[in-house]
Protein backbone atom coordinates (compact mmCIF):
# COMPACT_ATOMS: atom_id res chain seq x y z
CA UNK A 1 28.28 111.08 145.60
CA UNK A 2 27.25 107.72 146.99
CA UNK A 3 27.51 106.28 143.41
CA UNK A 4 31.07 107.96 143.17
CA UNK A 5 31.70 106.13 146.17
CA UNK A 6 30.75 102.42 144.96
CA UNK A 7 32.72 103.28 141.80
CA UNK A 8 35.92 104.15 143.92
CA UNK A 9 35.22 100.81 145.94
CA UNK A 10 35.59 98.26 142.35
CA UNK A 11 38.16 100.54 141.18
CA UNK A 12 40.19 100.11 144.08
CA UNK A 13 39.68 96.11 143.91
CA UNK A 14 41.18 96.63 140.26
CA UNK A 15 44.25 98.48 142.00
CA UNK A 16 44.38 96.14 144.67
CA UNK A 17 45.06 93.23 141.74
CA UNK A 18 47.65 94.97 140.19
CA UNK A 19 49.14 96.06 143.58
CA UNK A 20 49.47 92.10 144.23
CA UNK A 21 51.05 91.21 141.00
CA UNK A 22 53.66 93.76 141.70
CA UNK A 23 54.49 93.20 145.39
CA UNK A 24 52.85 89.62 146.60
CA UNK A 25 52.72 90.80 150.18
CA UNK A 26 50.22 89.40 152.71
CA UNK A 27 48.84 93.49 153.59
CA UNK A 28 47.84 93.69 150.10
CA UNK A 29 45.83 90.37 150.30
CA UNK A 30 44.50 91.64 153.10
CA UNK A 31 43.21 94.91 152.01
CA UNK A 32 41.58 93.17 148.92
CA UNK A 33 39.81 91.02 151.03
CA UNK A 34 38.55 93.90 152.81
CA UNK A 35 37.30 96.14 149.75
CA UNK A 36 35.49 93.10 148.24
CA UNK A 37 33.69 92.41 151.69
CA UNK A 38 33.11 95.86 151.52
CA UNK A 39 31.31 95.54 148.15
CA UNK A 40 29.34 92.38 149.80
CA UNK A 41 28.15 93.95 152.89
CA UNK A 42 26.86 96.72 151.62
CA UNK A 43 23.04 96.05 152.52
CA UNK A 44 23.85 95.71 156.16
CA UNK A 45 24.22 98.75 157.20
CA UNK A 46 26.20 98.84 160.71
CA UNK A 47 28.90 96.55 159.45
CA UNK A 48 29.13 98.59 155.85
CA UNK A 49 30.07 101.82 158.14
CA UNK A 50 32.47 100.19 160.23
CA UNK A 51 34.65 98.67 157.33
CA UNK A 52 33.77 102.51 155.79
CA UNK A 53 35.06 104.33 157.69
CA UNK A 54 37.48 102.37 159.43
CA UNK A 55 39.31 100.67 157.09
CA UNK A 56 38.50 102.06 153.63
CA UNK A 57 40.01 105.34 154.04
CA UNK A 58 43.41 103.67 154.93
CA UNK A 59 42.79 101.51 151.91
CA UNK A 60 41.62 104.40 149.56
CA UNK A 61 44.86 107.08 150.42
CA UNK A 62 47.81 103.97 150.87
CA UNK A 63 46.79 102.11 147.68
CA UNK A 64 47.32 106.09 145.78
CA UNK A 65 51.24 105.65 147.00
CA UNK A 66 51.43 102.46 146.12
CA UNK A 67 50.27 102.74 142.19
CA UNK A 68 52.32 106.06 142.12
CA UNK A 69 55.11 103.75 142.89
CA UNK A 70 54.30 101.29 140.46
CA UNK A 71 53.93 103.44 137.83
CA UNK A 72 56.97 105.64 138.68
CA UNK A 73 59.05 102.45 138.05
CA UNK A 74 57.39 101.11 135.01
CA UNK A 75 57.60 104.93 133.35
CA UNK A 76 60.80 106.69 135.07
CA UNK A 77 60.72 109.34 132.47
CA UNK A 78 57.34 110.61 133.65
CA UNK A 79 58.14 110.67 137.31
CA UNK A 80 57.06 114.40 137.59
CA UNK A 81 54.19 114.20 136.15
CA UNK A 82 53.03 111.09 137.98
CA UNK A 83 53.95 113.34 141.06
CA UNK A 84 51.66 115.53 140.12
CA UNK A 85 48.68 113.47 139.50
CA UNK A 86 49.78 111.29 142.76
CA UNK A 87 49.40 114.92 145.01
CA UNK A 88 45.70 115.94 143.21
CA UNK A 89 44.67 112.66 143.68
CA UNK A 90 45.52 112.04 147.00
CA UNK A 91 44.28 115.61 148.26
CA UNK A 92 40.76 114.80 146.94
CA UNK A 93 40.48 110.53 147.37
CA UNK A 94 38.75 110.95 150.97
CA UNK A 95 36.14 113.17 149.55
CA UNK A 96 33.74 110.51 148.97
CA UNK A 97 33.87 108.68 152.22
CA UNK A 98 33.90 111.49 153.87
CA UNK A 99 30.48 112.72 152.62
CA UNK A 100 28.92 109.39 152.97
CA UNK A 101 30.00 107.15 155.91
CA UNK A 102 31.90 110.16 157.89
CA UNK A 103 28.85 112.42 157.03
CA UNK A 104 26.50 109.56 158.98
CA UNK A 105 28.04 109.49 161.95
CA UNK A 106 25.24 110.97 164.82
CA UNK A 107 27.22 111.51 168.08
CA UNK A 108 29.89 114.07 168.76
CA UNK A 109 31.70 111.53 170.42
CA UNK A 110 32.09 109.41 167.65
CA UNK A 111 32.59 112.18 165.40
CA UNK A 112 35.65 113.15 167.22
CA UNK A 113 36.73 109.68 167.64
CA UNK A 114 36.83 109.21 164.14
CA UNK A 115 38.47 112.48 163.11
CA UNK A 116 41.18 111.81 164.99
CA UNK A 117 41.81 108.44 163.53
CA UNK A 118 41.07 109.56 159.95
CA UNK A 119 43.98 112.38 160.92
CA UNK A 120 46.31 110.97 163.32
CA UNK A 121 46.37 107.47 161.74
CA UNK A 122 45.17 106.92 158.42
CA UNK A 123 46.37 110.62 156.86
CA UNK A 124 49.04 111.88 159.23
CA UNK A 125 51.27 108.69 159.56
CA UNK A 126 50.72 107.42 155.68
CA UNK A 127 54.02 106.16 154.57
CA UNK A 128 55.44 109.04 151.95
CA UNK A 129 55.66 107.97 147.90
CA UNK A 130 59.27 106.65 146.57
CA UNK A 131 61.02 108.92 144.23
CA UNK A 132 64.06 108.57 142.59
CA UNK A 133 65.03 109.92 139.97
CA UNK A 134 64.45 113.41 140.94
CA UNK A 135 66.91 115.82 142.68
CA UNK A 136 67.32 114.71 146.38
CA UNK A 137 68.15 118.25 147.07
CA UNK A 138 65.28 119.60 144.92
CA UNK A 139 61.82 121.34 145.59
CA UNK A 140 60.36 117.91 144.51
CA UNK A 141 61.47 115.57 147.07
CA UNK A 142 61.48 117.85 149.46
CA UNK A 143 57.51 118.45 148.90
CA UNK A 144 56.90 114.95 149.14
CA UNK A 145 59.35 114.34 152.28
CA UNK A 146 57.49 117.67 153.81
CA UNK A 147 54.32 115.31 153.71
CA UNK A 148 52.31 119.01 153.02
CA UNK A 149 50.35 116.65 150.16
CA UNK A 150 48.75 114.95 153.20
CA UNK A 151 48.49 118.12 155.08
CA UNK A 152 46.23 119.46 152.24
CA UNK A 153 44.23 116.33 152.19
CA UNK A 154 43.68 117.24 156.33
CA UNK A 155 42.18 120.54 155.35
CA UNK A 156 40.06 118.89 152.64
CA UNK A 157 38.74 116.26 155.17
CA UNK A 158 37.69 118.91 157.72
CA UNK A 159 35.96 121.04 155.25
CA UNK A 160 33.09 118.11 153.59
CA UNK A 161 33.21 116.66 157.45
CA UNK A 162 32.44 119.79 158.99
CA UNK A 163 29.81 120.53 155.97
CA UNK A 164 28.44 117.09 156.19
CA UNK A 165 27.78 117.38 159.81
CA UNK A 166 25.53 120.79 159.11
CA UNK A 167 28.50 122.97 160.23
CA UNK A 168 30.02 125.85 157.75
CA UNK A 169 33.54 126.16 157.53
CA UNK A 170 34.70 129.49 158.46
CA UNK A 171 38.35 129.87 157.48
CA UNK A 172 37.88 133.92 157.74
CA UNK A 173 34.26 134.61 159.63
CA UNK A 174 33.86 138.36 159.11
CA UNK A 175 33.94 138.83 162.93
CA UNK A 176 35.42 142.30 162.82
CA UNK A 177 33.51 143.82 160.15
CA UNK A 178 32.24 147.28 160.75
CA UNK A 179 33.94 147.08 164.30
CA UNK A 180 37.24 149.06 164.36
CA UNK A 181 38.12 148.62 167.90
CA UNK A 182 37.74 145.29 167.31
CA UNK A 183 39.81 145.00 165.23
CA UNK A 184 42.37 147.30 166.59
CA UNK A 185 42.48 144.57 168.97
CA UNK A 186 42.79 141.78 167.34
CA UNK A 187 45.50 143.27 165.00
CA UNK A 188 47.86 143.97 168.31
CA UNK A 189 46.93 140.65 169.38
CA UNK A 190 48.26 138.91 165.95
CA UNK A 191 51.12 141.09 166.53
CA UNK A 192 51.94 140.09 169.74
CA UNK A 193 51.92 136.83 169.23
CA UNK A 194 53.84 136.40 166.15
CA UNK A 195 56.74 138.57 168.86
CA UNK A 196 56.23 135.73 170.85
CA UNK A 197 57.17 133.10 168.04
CA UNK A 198 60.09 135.18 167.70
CA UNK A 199 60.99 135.14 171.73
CA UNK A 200 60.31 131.59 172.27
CA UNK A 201 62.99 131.13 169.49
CA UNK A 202 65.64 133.33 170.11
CA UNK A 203 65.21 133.27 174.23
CA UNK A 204 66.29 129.15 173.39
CA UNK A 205 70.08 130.01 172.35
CA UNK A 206 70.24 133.87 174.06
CA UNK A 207 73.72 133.90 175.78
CA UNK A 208 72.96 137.27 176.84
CA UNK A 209 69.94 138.59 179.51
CA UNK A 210 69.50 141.32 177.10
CA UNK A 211 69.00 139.08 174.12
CA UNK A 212 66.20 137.62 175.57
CA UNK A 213 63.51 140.48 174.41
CA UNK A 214 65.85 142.49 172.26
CA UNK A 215 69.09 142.85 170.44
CA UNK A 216 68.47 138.70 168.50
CA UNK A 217 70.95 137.70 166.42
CA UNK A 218 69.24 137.25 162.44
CA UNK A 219 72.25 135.65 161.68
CA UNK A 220 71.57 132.53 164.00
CA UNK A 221 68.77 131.56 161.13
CA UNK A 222 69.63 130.45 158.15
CA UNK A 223 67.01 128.44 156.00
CA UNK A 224 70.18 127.35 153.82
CA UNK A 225 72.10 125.94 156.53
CA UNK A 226 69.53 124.25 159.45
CA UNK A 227 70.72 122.19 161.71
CA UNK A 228 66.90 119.44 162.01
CA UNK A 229 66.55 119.52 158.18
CA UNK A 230 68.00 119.34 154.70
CA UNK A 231 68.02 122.60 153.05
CA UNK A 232 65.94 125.45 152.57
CA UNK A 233 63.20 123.81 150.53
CA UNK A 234 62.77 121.78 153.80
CA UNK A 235 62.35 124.23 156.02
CA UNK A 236 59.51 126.13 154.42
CA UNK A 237 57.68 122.84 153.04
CA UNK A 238 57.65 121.52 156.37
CA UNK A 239 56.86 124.56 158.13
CA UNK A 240 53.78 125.33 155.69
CA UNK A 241 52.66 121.74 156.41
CA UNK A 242 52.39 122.08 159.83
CA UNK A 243 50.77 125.25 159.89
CA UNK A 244 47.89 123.62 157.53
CA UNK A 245 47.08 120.04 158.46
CA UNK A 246 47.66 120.89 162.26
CA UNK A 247 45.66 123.63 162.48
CA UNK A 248 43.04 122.22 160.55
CA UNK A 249 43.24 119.24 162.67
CA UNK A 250 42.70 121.97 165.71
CA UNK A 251 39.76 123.31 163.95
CA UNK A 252 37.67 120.50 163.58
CA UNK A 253 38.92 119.57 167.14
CA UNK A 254 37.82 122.31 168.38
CA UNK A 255 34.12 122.19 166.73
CA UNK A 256 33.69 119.21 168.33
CA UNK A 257 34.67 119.70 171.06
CA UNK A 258 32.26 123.00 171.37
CA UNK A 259 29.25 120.67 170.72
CA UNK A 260 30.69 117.55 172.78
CA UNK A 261 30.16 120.21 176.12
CA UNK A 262 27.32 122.05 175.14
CA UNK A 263 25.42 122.27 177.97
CA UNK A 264 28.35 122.43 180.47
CA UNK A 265 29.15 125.52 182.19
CA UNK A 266 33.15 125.13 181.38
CA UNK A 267 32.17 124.43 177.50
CA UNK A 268 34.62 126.59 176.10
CA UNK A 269 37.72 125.88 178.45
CA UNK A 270 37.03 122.46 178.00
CA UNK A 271 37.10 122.55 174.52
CA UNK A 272 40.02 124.66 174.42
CA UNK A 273 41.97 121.93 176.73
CA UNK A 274 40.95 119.23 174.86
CA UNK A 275 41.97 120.39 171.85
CA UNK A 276 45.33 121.52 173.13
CA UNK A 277 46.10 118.18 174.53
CA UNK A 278 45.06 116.43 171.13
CA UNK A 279 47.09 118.87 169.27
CA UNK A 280 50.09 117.83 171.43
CA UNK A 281 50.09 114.33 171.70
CA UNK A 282 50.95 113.56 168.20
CA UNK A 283 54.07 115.35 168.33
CA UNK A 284 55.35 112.03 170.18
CA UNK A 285 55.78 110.33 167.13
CA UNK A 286 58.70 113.35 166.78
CA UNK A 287 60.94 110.92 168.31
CA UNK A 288 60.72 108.42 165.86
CA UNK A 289 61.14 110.56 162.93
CA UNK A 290 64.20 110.15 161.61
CA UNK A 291 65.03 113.51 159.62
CA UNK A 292 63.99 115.47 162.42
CA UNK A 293 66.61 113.31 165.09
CA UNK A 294 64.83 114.18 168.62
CA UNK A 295 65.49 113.01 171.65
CA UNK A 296 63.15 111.60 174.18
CA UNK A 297 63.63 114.28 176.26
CA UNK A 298 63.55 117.20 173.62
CA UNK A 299 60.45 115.19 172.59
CA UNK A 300 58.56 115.65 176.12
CA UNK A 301 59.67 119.18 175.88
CA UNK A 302 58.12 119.78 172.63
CA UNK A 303 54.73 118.32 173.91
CA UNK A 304 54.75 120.26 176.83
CA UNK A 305 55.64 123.77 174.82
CA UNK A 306 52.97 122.53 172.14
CA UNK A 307 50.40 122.27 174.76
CA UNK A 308 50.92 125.83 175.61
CA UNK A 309 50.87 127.04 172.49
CA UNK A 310 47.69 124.88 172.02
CA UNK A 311 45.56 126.75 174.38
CA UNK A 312 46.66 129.68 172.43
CA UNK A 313 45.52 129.19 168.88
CA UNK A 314 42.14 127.46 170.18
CA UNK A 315 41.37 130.78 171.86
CA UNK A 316 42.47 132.79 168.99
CA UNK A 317 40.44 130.89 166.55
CA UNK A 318 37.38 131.20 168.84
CA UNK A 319 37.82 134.87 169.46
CA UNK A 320 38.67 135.76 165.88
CA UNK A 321 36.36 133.03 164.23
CA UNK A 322 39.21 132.84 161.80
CA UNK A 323 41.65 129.83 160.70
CA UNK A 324 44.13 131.68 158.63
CA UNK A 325 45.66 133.70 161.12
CA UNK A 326 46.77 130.33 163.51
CA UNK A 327 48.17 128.77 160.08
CA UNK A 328 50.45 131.57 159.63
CA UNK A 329 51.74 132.10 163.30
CA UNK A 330 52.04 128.00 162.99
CA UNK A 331 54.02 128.22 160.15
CA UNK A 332 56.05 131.36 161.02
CA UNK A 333 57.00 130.07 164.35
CA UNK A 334 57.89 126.26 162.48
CA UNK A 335 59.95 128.26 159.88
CA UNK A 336 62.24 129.99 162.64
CA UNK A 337 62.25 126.46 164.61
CA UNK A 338 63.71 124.89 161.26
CA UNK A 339 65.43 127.92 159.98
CA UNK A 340 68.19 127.21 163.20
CA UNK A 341 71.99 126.63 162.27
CA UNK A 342 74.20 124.97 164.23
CA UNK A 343 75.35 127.68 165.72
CA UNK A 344 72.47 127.78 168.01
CA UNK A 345 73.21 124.41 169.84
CA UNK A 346 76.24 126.38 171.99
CA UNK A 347 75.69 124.65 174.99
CA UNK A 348 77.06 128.22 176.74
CA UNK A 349 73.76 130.43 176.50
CA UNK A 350 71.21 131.08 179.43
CA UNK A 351 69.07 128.27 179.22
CA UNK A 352 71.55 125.96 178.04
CA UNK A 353 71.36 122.03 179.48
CA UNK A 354 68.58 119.77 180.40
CA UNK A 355 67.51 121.77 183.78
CA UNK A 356 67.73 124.89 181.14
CA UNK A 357 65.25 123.68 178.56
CA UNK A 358 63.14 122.98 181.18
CA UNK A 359 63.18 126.03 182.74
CA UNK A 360 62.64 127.34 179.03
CA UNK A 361 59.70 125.03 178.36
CA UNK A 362 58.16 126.24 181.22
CA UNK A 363 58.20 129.72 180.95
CA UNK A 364 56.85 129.36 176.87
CA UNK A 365 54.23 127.34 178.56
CA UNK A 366 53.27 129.94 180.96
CA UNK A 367 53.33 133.35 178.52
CA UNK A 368 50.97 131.09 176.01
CA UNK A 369 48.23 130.18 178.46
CA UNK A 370 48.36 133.44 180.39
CA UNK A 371 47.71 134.89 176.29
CA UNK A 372 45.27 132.75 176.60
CA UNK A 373 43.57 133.32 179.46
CA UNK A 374 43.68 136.99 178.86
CA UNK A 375 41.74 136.74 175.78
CA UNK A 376 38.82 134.46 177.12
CA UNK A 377 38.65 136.89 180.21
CA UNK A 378 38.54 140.15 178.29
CA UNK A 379 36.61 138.83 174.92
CA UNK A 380 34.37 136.25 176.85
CA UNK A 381 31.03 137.69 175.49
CA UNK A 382 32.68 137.87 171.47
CA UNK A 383 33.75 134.19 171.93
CA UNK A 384 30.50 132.93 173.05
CA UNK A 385 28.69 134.76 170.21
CA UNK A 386 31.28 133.13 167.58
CA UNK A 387 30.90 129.83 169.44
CA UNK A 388 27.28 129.94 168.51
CA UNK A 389 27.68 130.45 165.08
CA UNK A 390 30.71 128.10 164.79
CA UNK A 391 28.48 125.26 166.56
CA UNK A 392 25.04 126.02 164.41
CA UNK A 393 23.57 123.37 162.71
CA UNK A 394 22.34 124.15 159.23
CA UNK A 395 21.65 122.38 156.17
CA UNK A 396 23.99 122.15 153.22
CA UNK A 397 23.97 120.10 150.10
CA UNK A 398 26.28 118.21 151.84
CA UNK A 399 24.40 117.53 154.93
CA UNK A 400 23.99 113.59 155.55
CA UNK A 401 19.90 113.26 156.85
């Protein structure tokens, strides 16, 4: 892998140079100067995995969308296809680094610290690819505006992280094998909490008391007609996005996290905290995003409500040991937030106004970590056994020495 690595580092020179004869601009100078000093420094091995893992990654992912471009308007008739090779590409250009600069990294601390900028910087806020001549309407650029291609390259960076640090990746850890009560239990749990997707969103716009826990009007969704995105393509891409790269992003979080307070008594409820709060944050940058149109207000509420939730899909993970089952309740909730016509911005129903969205926010906030809570209370000793095995260190082929 480390000669895969030094290969990706002259080939990207070679795209650099043809970047610059198509664009000229002073960032594209820039990064060449970087991937040849990159090349030079090599032997010195502190300075090497700073520019590594700093700045190549940015390099490596932003220099995909920029030859996609290129090529896109040199050979318009092949657009899809260059699409195509654009996505596998970019899902699987971090692979390298990954293994060998993010796999050296010793600390917990620094391991986080560099997740979350290989995530929240480098991945999550890449600029999306330029299409054209497709459908603006279509499956196509709404995939690409969706940003789920990045989302997959997430998941791909937290599975060869996690492996390179000695950690396995359990998307569905077997934690309820052989036990049926268990199971029972976590099945009413998953049940539950997908109702509570579906109460969070329809309490929002209820005009009625008794549309708060019952009687919800379907008809106030529409996927076809929602009032934050395009059209129904939208809605699910975006949704499906979410529910991968921020979960993953929660997983790996949460990992470290775990091993960050090992030896301190509140180990899991810090880690569960910490992660929330990391989780929330981002969404932020909600209020700069133009398709979406938030406020600064509906913003703060968001991070507060995501916080909540936060705390909730932590816990589940560590009680369950499983990922999927966060990325569907993620992406079910996100495709009812989406799925909202504008019908549902009657300024008439129960928590309608600023003082009412509060009130909302605050009660979502409250049923999520008292979900929470519950679980850690009543499933503390199946939590601490999956911590264990979630946190054990154990040699792969991918483990950095």
């Amino acid at each position: 892998m480390k000669k895969v690595f030094q290969i990706q580092l002259y080939l990207n020179i070679l795209i650099a140079i043809i970047i610059l004869i198509s664009y000229h601009t002073v960032k594209d100078w820039i990064y060449l100067g970087i991937l040849v000093a990159a090349v030079l420094v090599s032997k010195n091995k502190k300075i090497s995995q700073l520019i590594n893992t700093v700045l190549i990654p940015m390099i490596f992912i932003e220099q995909v969308r920029d030859l996609g471009n290129i090529l896109m308007q040199h050979l318009s008739k092949l657009t899809i296809l260059i699409f195509w090779i654009y996505a596998l590409v970019t899902v699987i250009v971090l692979i390298p680094v990954t293994i060998i600069e993010y796999g050296k990294i010793k600390k917990p601390i620094w391991r986080l610290i560099a997740s979350v900028w290989m995530i929240n910087v480098v991945i999550m806020y890449c600029h999306l690819l330029t299409l054209k001549n497709v459908n603006p309407d279509g499956f196509l650029m709404s995939l690409n505006k969706s940003g789920l291609v990045y989302a997959l390259a997430i998941l791909v960076y937290v599975y060869f992280a996690v492996k390179s640090w000695g950690y396995e990746f359990y998307f569905n850890l077997p934690t309820f094998k052989g036990k049926k009560l268990q199971l029972l239990s976590f099945i009413l749990i998953f049940g539950l909490a997908i109702w509570l997707s579906f109460f969070q969103v329809f309490s929002e716009f209820a005009q009625r008391w008794q549309e708060l826990f019952w009687n919800w009007d379907f008809s106030l969704l529409d996927p076809t007609e929602p009032v934050f995105l395009k059209n129904a393509w939208s809605v699910y891409l975006y949704s499906i996005e979410a529910g991968i790269g921020e979960e993953a992003a929660r997983y790996i979080n949460l990992i470290l996290l775990l091993v960050l307070f090992k030896n301190k008594k509140w180990q899991i409820n810090g880690a569960v905290l910490g992660s929330a709060i990391l989780f929330a944050l981002p969404h932020i940058g909600n209020a700069f995003a133009s398709e979406l149109k938030q406020t600064p207000l509906a913003t703060a509420f968001q991070v507060i409500d995501t916080f909540g939730f936060g705390c909730f899909a932590a816990v589940l993970i560590l009680y369950s040991g499983k990922l999927w089952p966060t990325i569907i309740i993620h992406t079910l909730h996100d495709i009812l937030v989406f799925s909202e016509t504008p019908l549902t911005q009657d300024s008439v129903d129960i928590f309608g106004g600023n003082t009412g969205q509060f009130t909302h926010v605050i009660i979502s906030l409250v049923l999520w970590v008292s979900f929470a809570v519950f679980i850690l209370i009543k499933n503390r000793k199946l939590i601490k056994q999956n911590v264990q095995i979630l946190t054990r260190v154990q040699k792969t082929d991918l483990t950095i020495s």
